[in-house]
Protein backbone atom coordinates (compact mmCIF):
# COMPACT_ATOMS: atom_id res chain seq x y z
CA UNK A 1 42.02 -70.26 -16.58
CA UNK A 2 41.70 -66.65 -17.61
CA UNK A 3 41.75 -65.84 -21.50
CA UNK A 4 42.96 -62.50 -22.85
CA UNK A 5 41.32 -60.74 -25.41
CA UNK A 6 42.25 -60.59 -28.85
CA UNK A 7 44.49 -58.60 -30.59
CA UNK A 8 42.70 -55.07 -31.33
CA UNK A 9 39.66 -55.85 -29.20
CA UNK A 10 39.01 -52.85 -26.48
CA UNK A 11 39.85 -53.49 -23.11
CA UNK A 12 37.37 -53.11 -20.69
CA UNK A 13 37.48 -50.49 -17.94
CA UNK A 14 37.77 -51.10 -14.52
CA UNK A 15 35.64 -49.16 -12.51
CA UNK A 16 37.49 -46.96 -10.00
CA UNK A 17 36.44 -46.18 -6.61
CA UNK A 18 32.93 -44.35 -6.34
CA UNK A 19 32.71 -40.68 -5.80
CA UNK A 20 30.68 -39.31 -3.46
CA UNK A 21 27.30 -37.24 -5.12
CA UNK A 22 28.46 -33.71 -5.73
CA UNK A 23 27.55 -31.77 -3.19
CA UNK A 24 24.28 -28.75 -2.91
CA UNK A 25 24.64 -25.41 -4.60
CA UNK A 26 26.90 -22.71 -2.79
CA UNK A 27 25.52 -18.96 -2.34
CA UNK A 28 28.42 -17.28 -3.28
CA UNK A 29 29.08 -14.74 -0.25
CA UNK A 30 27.77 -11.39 -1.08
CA UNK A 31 24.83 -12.36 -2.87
CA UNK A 32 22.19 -10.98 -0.40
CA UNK A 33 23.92 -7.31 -1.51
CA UNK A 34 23.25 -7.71 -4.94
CA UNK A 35 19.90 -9.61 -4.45
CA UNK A 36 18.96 -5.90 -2.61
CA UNK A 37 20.58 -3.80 -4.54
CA UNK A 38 20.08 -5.02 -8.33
CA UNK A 39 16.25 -5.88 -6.94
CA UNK A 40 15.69 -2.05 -5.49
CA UNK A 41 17.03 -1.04 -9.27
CA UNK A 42 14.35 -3.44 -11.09
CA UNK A 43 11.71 -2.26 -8.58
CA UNK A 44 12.10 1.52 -9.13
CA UNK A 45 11.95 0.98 -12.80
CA UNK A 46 9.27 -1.13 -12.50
CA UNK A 47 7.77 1.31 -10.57
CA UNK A 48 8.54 4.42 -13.03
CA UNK A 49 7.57 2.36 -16.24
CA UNK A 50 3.86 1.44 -14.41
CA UNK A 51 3.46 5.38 -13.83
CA UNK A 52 4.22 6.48 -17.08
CA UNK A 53 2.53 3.70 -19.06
CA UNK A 54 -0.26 3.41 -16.79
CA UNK A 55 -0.31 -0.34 -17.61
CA UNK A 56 -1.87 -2.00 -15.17
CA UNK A 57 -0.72 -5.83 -16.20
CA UNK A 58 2.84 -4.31 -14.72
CA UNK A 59 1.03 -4.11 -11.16
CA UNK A 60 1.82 -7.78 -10.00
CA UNK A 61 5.47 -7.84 -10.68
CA UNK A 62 5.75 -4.33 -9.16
CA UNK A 63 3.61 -5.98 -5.76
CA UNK A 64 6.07 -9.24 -6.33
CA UNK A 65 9.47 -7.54 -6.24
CA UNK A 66 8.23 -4.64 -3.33
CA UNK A 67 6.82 -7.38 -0.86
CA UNK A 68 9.91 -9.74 -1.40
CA UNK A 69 12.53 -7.91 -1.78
CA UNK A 70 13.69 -6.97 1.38
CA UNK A 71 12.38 -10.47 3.22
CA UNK A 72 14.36 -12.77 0.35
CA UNK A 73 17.61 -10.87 0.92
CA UNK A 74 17.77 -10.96 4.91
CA UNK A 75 17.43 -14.52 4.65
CA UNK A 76 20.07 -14.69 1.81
CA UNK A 77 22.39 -12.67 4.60
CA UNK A 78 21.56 -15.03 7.25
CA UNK A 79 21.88 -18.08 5.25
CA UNK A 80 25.74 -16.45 4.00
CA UNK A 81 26.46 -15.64 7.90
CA UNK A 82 25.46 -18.72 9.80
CA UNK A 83 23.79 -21.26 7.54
CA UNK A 84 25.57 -22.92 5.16
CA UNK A 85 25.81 -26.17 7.02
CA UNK A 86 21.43 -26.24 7.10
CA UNK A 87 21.24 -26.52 2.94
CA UNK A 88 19.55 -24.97 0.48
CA UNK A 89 16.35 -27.21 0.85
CA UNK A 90 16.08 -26.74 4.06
CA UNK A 91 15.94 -22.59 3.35
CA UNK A 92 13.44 -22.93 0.68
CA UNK A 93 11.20 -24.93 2.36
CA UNK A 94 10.82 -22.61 5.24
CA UNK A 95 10.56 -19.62 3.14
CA UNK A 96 8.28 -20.62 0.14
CA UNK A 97 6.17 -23.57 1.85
CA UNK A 98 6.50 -22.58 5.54
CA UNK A 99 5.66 -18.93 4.64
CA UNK A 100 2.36 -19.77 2.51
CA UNK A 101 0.93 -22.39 5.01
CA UNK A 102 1.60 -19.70 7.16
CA UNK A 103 -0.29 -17.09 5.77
CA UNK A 104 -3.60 -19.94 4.79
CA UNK A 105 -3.40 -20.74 8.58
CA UNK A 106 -3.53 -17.49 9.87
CA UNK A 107 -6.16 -16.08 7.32
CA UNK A 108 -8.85 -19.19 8.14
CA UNK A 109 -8.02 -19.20 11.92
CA UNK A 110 -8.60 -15.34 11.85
CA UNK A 111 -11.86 -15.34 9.74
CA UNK A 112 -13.70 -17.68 11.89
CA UNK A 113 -12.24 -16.89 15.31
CA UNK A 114 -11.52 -13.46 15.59
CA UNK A 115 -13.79 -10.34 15.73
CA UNK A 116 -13.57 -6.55 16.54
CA UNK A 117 -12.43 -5.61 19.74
CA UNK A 118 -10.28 -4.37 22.08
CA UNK A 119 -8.38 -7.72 22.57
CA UNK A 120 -8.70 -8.56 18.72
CA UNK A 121 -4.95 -7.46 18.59
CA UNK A 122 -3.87 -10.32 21.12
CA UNK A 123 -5.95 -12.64 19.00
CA UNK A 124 -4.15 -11.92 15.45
CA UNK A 125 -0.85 -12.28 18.06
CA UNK A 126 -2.21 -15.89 19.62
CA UNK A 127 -3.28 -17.22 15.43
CA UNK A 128 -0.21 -15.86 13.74
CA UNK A 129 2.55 -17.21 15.84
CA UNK A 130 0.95 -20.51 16.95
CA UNK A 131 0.61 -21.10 12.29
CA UNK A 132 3.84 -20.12 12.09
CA UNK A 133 5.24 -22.40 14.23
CA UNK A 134 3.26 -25.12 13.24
CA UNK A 135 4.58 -24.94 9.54
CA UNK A 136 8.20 -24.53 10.79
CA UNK A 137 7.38 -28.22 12.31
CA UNK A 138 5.65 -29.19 8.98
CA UNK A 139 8.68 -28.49 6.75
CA UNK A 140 10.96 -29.92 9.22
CA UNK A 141 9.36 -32.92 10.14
CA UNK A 142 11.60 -35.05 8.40
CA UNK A 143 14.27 -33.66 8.53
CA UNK A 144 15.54 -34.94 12.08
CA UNK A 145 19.10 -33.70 12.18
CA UNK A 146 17.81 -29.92 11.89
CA UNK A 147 17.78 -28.63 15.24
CA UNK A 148 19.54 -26.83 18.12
CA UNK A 149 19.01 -22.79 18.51
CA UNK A 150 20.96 -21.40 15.87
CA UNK A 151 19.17 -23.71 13.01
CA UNK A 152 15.55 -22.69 15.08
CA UNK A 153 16.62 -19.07 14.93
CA UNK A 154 17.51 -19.16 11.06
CA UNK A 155 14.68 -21.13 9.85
CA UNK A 156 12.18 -19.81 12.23
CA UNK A 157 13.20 -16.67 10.55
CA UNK A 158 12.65 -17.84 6.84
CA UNK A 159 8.91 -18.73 7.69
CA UNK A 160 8.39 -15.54 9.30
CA UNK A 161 9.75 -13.70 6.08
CA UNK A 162 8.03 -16.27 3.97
CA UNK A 163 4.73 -15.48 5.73
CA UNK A 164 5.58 -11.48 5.53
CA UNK A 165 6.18 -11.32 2.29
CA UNK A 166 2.92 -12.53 0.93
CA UNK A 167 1.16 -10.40 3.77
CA UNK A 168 2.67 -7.27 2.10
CA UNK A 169 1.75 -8.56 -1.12
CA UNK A 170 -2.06 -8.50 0.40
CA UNK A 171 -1.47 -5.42 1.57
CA UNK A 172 -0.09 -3.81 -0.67
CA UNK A 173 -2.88 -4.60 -3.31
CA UNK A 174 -5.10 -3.66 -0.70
CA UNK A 175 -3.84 -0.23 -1.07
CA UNK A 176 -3.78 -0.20 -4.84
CA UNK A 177 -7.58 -0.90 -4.99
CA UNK A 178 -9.54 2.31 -4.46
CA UNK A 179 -13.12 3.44 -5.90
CA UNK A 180 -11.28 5.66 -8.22
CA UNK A 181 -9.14 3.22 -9.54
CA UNK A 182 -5.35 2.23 -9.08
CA UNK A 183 -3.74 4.14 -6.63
CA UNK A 184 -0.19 3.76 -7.65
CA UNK A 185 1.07 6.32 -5.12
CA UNK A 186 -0.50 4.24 -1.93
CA UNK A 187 0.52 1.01 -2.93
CA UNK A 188 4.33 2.34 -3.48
CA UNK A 189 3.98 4.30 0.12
CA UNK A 190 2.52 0.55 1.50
CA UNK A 191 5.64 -1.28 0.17
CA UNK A 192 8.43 1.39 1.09
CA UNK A 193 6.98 1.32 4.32
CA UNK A 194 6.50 -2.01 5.19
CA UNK A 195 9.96 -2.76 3.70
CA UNK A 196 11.62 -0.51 6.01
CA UNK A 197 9.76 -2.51 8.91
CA UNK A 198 10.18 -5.82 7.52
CA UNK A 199 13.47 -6.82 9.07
CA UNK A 200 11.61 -6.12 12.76
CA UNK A 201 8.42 -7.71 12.21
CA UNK A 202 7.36 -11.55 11.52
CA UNK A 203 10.52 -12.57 10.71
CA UNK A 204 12.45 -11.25 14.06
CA UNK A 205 9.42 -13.09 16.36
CA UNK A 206 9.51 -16.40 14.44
CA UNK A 207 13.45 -16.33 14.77
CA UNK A 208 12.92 -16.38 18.62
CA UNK A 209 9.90 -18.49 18.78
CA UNK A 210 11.31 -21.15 16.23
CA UNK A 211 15.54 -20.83 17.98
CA UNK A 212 13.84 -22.03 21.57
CA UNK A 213 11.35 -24.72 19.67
CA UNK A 214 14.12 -26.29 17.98
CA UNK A 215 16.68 -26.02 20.80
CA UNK A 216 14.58 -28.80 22.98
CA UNK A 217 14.07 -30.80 19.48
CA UNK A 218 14.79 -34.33 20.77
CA UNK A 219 17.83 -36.45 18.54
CA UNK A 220 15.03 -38.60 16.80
CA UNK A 221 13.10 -35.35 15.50
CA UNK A 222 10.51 -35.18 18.00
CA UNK A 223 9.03 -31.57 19.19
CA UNK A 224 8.94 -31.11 23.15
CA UNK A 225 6.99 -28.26 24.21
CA UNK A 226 8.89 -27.71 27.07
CA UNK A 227 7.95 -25.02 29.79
CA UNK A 228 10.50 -22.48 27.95
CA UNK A 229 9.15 -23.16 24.59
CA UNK A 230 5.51 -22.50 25.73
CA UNK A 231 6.97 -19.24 27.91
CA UNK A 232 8.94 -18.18 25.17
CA UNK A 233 5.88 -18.24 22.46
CA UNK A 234 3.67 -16.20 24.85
CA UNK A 235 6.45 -13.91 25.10
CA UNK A 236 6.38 -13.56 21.54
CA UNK A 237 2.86 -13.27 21.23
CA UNK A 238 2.67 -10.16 23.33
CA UNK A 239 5.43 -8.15 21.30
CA UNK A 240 3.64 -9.36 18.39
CA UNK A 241 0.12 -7.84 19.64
CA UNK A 242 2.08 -4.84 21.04
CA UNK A 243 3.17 -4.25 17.91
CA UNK A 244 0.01 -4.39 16.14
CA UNK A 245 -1.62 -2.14 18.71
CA UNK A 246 0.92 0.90 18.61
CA UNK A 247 -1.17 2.60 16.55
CA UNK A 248 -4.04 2.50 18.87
CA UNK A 249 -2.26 2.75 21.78
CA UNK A 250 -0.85 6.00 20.27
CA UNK A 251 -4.27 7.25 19.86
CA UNK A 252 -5.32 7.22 23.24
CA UNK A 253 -2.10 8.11 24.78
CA UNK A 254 -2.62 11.30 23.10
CA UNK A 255 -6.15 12.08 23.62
CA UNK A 256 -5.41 11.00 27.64
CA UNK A 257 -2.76 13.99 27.20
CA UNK A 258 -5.05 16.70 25.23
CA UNK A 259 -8.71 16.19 26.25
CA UNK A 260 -10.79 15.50 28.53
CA UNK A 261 -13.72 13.03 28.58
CA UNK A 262 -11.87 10.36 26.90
CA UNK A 263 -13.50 8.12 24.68
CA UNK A 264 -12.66 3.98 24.56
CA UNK A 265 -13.94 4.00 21.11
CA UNK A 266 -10.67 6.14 19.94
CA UNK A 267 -8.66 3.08 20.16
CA UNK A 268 -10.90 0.72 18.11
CA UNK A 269 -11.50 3.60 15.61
CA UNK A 270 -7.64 4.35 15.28
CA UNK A 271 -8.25 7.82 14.57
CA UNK A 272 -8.85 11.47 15.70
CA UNK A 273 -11.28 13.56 14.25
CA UNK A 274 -9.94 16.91 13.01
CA UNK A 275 -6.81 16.47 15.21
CA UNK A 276 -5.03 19.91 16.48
CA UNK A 277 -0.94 20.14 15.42
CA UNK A 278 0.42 19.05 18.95
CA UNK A 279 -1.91 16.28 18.49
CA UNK A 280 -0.07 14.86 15.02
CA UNK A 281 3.28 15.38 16.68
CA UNK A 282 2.67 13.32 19.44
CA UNK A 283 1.20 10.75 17.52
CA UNK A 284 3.82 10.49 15.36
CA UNK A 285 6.27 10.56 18.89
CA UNK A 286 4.27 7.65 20.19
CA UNK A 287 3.38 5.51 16.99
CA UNK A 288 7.18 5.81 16.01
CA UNK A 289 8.29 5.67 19.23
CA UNK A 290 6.27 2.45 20.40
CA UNK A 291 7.63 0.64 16.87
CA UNK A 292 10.95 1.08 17.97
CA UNK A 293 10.53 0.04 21.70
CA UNK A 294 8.81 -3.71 20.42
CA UNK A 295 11.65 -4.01 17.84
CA UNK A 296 14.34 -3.54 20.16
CA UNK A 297 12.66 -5.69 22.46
CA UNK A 298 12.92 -8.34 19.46
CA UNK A 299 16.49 -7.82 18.33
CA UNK A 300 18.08 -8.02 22.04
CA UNK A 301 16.23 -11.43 22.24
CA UNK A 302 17.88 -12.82 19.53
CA UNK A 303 20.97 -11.03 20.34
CA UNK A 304 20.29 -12.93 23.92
CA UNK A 305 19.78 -16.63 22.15
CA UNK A 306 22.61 -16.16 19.89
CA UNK A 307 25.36 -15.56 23.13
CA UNK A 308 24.09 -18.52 24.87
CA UNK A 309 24.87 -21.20 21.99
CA UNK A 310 28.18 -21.72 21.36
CA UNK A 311 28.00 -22.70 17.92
CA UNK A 312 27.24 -19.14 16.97
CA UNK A 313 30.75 -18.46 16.88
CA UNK A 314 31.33 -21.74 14.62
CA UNK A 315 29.43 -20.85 11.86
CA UNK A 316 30.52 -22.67 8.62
């Protein structure tokens, strides 16, 4: 027997069906452009109000937004263009935790197994990509159902930028620090330049390192290190130690062309005492020129990985 309620009482309510848990935050498309642009403003300011003032407490926000800047908005871009379907998470993870265990790896590895030589750039190469991949599998451990190239080619991206990002920071306070104080004009020449070159750098050989690891991730999460994930690391490795080693190599490429007797020490030293004019062109030929070779290298690898997987053209 059922029994209504009284008169006046209020009726109960019937629950209606569930609804599903709303879903993660959308980057509304365009962001990255505004992340670059309104961040380029803040860091010029930044950078005029430090020179004027001479207040030094302005020096780690001016370090902050110069190493970051240009890392944080090519992974917005790439997280706009063919991401959305990875999550938010997934991006933060690689960049912020990825990026830092990164950079700890690399700087303990370095310290106790590396020391000054002629194959020291090969080393850095060998520590620095094996960390970075290793965090890439840290962050994504649990998350099984990220995998396949085009997830490996974004994420491994974010870790590389991640890890970039705090190396310029290193750098660039590197360069501030001088006997006579702050120099404000080194560490703004340190972050301009390695801005320019951040898009072809760590970020570019963890993309193809981290597309081909992911791309033989097995369906319950498992890494393989399959013959063309090991080839493909080593392949990275050596653009990543060619890179490093421009600047040497461009040394002795021009005192092979100018002198005679050459020295081997020239390309541990990295320099040429009192160096004639055709001397500074050519550096500047080779240097430049060497750069631009190993990032070309890098982008028509990606450019490679991205036509073989499908998916590419499906991007949410």
């Amino acid at each position: 027997m059922t029994h209504s309620p009284p008169p006046g009482a209020p009726r109960a309510r019937i629950p209606g069906p569930q609804q599903p848990p709303p879903a993660s935050p959308r980057i509304r498309a365009g962001l990255w452009k505004h992340c670059l642009l309104g961040g380029l403003a803040l860091w010029a300011l930044t950078a005029l109000v430090t020179y004027v003032t001479r207040d030094t407490t302005l020096l780690p926000t001016l370090i902050l937004l110069g190493s970051f800047l240009v890392p944080v908005s090519f992974v917005l871009w790439a997280y706009e263009r063919h991401a959305r379907d990875l999550g938010v998470s997934a991006i933060l993870g690689c960049l912020l935790t990825g990026g830092t265990l990164g950079a700890l790896g690399a700087s303990v590895m370095e310290d106790y197994l590396l020391r000054p030589s002629l194959w020291m750039f090969l080393g850095v190469g060998l520590v620095e990509e094996a960390v970075k991949l290793g965090a890439l599998m840290f962050v994504l451990r649990r998350q099984t159902r990220l995998r396949g190239l085009r997830a490996g080619v974004v994420l491994g991206a974010t870790v590389g930028f991640g890890f970039a990002s705090l190396e310029s920071a290193g750098y660039a306070f590197d360069a501030a620090v001088s006997a006579e104080g702050v120099d404000l004009r080194a560490l703004l020449e340190t972050e301009i330049l390695r801005g320019v070159l951040a898009p072809f750098g760590q970020g570019l050989w963890t993309a193809v390192a981290g597309g081909v690891l992911l791309a033989y991730r097995r369906p319950n999460g498992r890494f393989q290190f399959a013959a063309p994930v090991v080839g493909t690391w080593a392949g990275v490795v050596l653009l990543h130690a060619l890179w490093d080693s421009t600047h040497g190599i461009a040394i002795w490429l021009v005192a092979r062309l100018t002198t005679t007797g050459l020295d081997r020490q020239l390309f541990a030293e990295g320099y040429i005492a009192r160096p004639t004019e055709q001397q500074q062109h050519l550096f500047t030929l080779f240097s430049v020129g060497g750069l631009l070779l190993v990032s070309l290298l890098g982008v028509s690898w990606v450019r490679s990985l991205a036509r073989q997987d499908p998916s590419w053209r499906n991007t949410p």
